[in-house]
PDB file of N, CA and C in Angstrom:
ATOM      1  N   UNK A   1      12.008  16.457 -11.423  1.00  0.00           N
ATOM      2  CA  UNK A   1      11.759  17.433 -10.397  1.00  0.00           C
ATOM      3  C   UNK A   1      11.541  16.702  -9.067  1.00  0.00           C
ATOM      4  N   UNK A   2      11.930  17.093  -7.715  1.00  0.00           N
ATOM      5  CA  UNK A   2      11.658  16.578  -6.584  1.00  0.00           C
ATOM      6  C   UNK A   2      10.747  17.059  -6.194  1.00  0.00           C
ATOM      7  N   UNK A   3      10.311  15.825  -5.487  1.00  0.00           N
ATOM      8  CA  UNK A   3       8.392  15.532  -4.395  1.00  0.00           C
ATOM      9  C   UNK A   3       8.530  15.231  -3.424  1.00  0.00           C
ATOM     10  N   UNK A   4       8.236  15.579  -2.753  1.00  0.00           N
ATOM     11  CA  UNK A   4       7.640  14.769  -1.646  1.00  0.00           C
ATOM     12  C   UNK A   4       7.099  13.611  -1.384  1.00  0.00           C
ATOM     13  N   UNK A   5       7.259  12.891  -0.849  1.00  0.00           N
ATOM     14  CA  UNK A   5       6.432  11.143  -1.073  1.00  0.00           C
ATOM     15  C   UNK A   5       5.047  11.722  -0.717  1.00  0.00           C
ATOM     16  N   UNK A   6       5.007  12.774   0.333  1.00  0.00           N
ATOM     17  CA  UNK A   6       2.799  12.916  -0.321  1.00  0.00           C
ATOM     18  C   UNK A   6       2.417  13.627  -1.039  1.00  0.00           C
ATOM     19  N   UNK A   7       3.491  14.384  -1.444  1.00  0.00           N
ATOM     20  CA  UNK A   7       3.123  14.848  -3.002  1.00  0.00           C
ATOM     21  C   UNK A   7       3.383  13.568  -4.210  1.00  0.00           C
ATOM     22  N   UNK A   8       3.700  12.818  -4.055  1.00  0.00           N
ATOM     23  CA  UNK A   8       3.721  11.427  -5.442  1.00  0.00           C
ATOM     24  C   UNK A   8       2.606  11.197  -4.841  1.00  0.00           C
ATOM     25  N   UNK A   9       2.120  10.189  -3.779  1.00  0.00           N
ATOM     26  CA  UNK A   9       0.995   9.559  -3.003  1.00  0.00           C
ATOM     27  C   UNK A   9      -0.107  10.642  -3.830  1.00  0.00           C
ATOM     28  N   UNK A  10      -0.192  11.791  -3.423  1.00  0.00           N
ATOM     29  CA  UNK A  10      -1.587  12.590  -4.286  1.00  0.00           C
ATOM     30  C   UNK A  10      -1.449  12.494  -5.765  1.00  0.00           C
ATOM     31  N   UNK A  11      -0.676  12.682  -6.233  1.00  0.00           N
ATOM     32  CA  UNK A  11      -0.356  12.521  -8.038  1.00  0.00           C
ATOM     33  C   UNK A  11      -0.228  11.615  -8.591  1.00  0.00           C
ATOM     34  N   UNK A  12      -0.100  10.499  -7.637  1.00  0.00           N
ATOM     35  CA  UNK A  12       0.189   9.295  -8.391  1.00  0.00           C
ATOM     36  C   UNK A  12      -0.841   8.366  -7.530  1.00  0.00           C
ATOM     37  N   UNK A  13      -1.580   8.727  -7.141  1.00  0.00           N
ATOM     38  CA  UNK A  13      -2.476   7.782  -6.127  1.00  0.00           C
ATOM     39  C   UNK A  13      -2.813   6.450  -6.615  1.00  0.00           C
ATOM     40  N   UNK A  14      -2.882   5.085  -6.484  1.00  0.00           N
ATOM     41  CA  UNK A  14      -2.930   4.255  -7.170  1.00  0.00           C
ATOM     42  C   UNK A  14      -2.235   3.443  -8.350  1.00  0.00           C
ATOM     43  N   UNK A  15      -1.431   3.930  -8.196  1.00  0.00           N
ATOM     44  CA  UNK A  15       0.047   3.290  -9.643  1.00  0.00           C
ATOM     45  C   UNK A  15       1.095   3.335  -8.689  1.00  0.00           C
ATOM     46  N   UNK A  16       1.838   2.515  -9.517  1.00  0.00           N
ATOM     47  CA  UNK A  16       3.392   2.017  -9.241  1.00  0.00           C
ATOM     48  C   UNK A  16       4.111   2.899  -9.922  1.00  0.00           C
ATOM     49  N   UNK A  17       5.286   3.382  -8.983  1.00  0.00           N
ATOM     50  CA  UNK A  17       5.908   4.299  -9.685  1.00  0.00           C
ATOM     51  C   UNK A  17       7.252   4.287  -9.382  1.00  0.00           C
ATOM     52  N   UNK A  18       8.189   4.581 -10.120  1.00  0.00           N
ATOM     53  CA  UNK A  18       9.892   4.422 -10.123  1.00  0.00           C
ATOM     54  C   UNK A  18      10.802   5.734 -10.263  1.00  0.00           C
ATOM     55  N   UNK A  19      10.655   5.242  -8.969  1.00  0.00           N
ATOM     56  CA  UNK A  19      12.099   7.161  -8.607  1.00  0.00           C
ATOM     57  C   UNK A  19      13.224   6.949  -8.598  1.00  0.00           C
ATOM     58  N   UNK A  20      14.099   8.343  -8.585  1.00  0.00           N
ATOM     59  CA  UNK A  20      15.508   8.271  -9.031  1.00  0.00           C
ATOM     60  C   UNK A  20      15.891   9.470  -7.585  1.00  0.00           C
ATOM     61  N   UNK A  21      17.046   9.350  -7.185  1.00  0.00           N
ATOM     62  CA  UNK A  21      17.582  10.254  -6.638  1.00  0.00           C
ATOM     63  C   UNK A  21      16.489  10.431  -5.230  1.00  0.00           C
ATOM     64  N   UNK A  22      16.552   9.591  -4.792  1.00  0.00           N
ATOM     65  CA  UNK A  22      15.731   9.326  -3.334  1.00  0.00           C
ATOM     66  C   UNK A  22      16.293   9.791  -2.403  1.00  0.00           C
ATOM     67  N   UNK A  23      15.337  10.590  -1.488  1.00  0.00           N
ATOM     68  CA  UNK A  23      16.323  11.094  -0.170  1.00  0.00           C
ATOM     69  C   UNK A  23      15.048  10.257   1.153  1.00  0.00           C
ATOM     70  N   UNK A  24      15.937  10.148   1.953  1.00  0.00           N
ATOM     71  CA  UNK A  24      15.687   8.793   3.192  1.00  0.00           C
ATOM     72  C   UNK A  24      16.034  10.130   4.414  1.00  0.00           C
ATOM     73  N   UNK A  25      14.854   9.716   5.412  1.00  0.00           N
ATOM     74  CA  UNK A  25      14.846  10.604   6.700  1.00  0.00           C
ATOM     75  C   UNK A  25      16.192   9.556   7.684  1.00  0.00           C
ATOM     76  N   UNK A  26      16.240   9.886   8.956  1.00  0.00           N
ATOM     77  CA  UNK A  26      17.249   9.406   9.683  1.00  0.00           C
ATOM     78  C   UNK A  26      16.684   8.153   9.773  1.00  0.00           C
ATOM     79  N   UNK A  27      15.427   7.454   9.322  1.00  0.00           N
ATOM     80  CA  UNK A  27      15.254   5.928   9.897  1.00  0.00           C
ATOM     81  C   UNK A  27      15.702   5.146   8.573  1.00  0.00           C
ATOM     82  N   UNK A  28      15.445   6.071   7.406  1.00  0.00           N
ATOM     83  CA  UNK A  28      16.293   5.091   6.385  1.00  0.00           C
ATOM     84  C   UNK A  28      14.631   4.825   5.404  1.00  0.00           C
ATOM     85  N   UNK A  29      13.589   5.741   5.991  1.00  0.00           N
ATOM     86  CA  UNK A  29      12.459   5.729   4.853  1.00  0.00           C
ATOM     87  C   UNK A  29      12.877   6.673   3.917  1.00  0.00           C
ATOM     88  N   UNK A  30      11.968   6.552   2.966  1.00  0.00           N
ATOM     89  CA  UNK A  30      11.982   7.179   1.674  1.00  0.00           C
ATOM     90  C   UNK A  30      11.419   8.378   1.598  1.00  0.00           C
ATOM     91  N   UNK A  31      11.893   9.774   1.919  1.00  0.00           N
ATOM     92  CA  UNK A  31      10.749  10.715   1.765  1.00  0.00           C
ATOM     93  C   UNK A  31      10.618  11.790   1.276  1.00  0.00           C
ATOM     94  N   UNK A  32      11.389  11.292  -0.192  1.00  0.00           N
ATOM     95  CA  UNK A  32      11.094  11.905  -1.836  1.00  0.00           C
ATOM     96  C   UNK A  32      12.188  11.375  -2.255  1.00  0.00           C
ATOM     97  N   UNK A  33      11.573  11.999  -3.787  1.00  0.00           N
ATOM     98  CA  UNK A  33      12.551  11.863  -4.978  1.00  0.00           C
ATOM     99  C   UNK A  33      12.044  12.773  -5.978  1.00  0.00           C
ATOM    100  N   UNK A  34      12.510  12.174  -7.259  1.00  0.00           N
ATOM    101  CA  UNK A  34      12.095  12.073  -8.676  1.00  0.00           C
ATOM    102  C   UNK A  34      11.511  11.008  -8.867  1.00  0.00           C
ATOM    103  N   UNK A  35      10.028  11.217  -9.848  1.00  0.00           N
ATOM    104  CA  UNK A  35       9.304  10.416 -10.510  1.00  0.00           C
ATOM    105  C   UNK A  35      10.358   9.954 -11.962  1.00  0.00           C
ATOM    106  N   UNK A  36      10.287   8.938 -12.214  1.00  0.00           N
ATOM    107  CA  UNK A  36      10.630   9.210 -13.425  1.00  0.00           C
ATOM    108  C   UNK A  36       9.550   8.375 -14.344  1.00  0.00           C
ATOM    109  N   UNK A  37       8.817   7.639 -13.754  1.00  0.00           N
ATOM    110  CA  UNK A  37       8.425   6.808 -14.624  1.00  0.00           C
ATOM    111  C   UNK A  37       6.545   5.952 -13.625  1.00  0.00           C
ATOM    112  N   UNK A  38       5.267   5.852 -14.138  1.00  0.00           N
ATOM    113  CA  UNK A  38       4.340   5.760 -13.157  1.00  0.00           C
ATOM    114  C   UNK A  38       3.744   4.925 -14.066  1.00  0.00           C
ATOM    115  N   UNK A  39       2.937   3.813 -13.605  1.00  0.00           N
ATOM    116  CA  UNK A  39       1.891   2.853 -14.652  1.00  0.00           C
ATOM    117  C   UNK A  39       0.800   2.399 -13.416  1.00  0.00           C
ATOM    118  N   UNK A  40      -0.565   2.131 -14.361  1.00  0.00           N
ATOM    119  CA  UNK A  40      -1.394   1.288 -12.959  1.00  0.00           C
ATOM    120  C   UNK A  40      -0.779   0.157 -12.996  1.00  0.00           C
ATOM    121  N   UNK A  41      -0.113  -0.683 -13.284  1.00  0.00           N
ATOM    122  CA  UNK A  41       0.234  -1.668 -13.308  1.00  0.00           C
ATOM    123  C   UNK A  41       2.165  -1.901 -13.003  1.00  0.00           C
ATOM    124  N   UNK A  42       2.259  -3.171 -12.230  1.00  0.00           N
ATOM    125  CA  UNK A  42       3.288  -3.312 -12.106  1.00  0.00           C
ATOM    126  C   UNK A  42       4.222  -4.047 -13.116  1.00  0.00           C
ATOM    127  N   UNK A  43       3.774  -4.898 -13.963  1.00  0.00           N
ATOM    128  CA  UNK A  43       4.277  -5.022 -15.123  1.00  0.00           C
ATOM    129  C   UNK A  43       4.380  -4.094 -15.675  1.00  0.00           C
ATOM    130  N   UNK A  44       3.223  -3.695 -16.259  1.00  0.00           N
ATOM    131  CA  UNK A  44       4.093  -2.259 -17.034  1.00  0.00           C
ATOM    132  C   UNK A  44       5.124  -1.285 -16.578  1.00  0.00           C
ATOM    133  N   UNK A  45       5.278  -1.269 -15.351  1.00  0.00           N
ATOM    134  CA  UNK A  45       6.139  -0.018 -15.020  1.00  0.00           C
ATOM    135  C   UNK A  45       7.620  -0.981 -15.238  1.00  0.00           C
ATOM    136  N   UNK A  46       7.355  -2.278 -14.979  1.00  0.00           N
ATOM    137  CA  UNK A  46       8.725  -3.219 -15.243  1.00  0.00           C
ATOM    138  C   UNK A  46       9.298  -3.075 -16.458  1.00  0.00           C
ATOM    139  N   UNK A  47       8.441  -3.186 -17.788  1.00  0.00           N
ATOM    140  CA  UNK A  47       8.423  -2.882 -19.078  1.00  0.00           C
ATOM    141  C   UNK A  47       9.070  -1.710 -19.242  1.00  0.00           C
ATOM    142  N   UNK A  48       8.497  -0.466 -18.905  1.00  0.00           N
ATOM    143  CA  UNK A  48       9.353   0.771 -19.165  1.00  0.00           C
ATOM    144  C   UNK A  48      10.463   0.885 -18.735  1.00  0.00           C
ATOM    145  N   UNK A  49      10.159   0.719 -17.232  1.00  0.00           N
ATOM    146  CA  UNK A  49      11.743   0.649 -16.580  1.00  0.00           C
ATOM    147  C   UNK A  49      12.865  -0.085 -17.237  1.00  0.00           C
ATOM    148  N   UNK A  50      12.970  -1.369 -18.283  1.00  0.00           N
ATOM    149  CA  UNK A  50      13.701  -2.015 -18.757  1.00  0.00           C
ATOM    150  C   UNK A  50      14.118  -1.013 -20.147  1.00  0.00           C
ATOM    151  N   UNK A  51      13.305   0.006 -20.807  1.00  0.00           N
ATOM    152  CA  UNK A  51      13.840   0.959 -21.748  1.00  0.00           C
ATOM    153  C   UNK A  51      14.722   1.875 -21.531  1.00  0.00           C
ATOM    154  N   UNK A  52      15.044   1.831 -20.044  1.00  0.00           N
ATOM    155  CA  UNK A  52      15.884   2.930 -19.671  1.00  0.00           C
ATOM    156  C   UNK A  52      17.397   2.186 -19.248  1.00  0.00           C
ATOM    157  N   UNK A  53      17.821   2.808 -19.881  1.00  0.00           N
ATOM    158  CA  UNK A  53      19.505   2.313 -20.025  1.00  0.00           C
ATOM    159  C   UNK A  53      20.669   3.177 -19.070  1.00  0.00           C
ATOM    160  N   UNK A  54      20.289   3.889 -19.126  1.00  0.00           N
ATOM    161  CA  UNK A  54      21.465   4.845 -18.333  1.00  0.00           C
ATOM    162  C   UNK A  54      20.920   4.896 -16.887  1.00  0.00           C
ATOM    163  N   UNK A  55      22.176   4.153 -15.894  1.00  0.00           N
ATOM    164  CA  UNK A  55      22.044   4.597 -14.212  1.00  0.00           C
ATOM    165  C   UNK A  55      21.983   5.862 -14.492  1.00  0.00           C
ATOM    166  N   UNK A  56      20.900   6.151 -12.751  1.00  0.00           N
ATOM    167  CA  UNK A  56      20.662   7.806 -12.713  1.00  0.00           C
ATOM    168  C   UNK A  56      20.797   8.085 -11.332  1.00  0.00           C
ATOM    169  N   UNK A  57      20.748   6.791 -10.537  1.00  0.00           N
ATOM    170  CA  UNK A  57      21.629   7.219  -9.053  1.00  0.00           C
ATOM    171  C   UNK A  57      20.737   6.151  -8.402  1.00  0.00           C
ATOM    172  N   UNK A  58      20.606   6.366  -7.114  1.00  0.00           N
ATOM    173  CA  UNK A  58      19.632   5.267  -6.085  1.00  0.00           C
ATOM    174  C   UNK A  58      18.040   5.360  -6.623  1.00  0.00           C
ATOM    175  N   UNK A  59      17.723   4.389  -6.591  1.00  0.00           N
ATOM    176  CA  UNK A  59      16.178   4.527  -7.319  1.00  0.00           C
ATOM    177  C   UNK A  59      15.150   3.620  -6.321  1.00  0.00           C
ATOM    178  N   UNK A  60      13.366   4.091  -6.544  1.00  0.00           N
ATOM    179  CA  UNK A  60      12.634   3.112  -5.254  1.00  0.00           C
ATOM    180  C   UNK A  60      11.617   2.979  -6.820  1.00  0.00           C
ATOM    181  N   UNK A  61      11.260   1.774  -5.957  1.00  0.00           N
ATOM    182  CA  UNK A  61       9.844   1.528  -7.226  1.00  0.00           C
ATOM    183  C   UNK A  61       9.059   0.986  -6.013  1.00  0.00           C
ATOM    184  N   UNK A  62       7.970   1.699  -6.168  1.00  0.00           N
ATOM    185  CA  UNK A  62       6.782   1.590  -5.546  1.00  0.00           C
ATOM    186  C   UNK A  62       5.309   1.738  -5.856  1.00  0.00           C
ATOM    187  N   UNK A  63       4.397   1.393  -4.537  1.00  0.00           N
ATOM    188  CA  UNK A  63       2.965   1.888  -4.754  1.00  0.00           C
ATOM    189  C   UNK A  63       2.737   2.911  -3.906  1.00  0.00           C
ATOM    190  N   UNK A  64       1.954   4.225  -4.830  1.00  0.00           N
ATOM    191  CA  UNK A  64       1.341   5.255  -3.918  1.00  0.00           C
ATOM    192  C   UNK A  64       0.132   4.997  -3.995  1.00  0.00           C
ATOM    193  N   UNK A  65       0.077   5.583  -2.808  1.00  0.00           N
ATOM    194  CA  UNK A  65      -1.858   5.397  -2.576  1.00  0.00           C
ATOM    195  C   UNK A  65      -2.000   4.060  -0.881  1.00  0.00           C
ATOM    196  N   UNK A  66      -2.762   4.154  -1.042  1.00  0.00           N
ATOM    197  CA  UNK A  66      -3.541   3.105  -0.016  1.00  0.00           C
ATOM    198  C   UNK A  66      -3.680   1.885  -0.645  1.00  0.00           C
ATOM    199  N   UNK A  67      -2.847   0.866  -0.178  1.00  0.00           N
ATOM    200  CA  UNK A  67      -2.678  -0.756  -0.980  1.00  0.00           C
ATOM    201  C   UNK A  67      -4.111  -1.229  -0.620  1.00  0.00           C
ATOM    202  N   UNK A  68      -4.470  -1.847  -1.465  1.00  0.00           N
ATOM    203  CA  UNK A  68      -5.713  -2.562  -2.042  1.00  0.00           C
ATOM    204  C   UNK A  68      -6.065  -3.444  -0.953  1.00  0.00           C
ATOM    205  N   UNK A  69      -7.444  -3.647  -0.627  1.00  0.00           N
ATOM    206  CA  UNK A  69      -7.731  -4.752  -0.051  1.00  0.00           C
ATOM    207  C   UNK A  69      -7.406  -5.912  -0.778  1.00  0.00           C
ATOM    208  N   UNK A  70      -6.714  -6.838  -0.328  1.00  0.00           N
ATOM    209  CA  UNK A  70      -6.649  -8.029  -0.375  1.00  0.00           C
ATOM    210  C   UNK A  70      -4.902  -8.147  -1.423  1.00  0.00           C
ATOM    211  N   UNK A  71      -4.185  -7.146  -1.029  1.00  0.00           N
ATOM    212  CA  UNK A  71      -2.942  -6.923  -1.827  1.00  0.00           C
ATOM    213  C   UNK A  71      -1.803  -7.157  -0.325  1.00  0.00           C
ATOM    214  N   UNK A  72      -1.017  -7.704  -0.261  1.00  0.00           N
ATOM    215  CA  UNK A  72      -0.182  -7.751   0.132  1.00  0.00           C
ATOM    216  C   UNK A  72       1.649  -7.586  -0.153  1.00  0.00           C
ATOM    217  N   UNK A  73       2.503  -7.043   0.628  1.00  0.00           N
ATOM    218  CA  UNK A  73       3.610  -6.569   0.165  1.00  0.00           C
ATOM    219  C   UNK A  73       4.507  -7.475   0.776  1.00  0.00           C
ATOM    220  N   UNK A  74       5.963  -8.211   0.252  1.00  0.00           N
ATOM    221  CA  UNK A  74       6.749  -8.245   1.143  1.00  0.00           C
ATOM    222  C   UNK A  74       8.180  -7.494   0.935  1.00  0.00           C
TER     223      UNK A  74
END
């Protein structure tokens, strides 16, 4: 089902999560999809994500929520 990225951000607040079928505003951000798949952890969501076999179109894996003190992204 499609979200909104602050509808994932509230539902998924704090986990990493891996969408399918992403739609991007005119700057080329992300601002929704499909969930398909959410873990607190980023290994784990790597783990699941590797059970899934069939492409399902453009996909984002990310963190919702407010990144952690002392977490950095590049």
């Amino acid at each position: 089902m499609y979200m909104t990225m602050e509808d994932i951000q509230e539902k998924y607040d704090g986990q990493w999560i891996y969408m399918v079928n992403c739609r991007k505003n005119e700057h080329g951000s992300i601002i929704g999809g499909e969930v398909l798949l959410a873990a607190k952890s980023q290994g784990e969501l790597y783990q699941r994500m590797a059970l899934i076999e069939k492409k399902r179109g453009p996909s984002f894996v990310g963190y919702a929520g407010k990144i952690p003190e002392g977490v950095a992204f590049l």
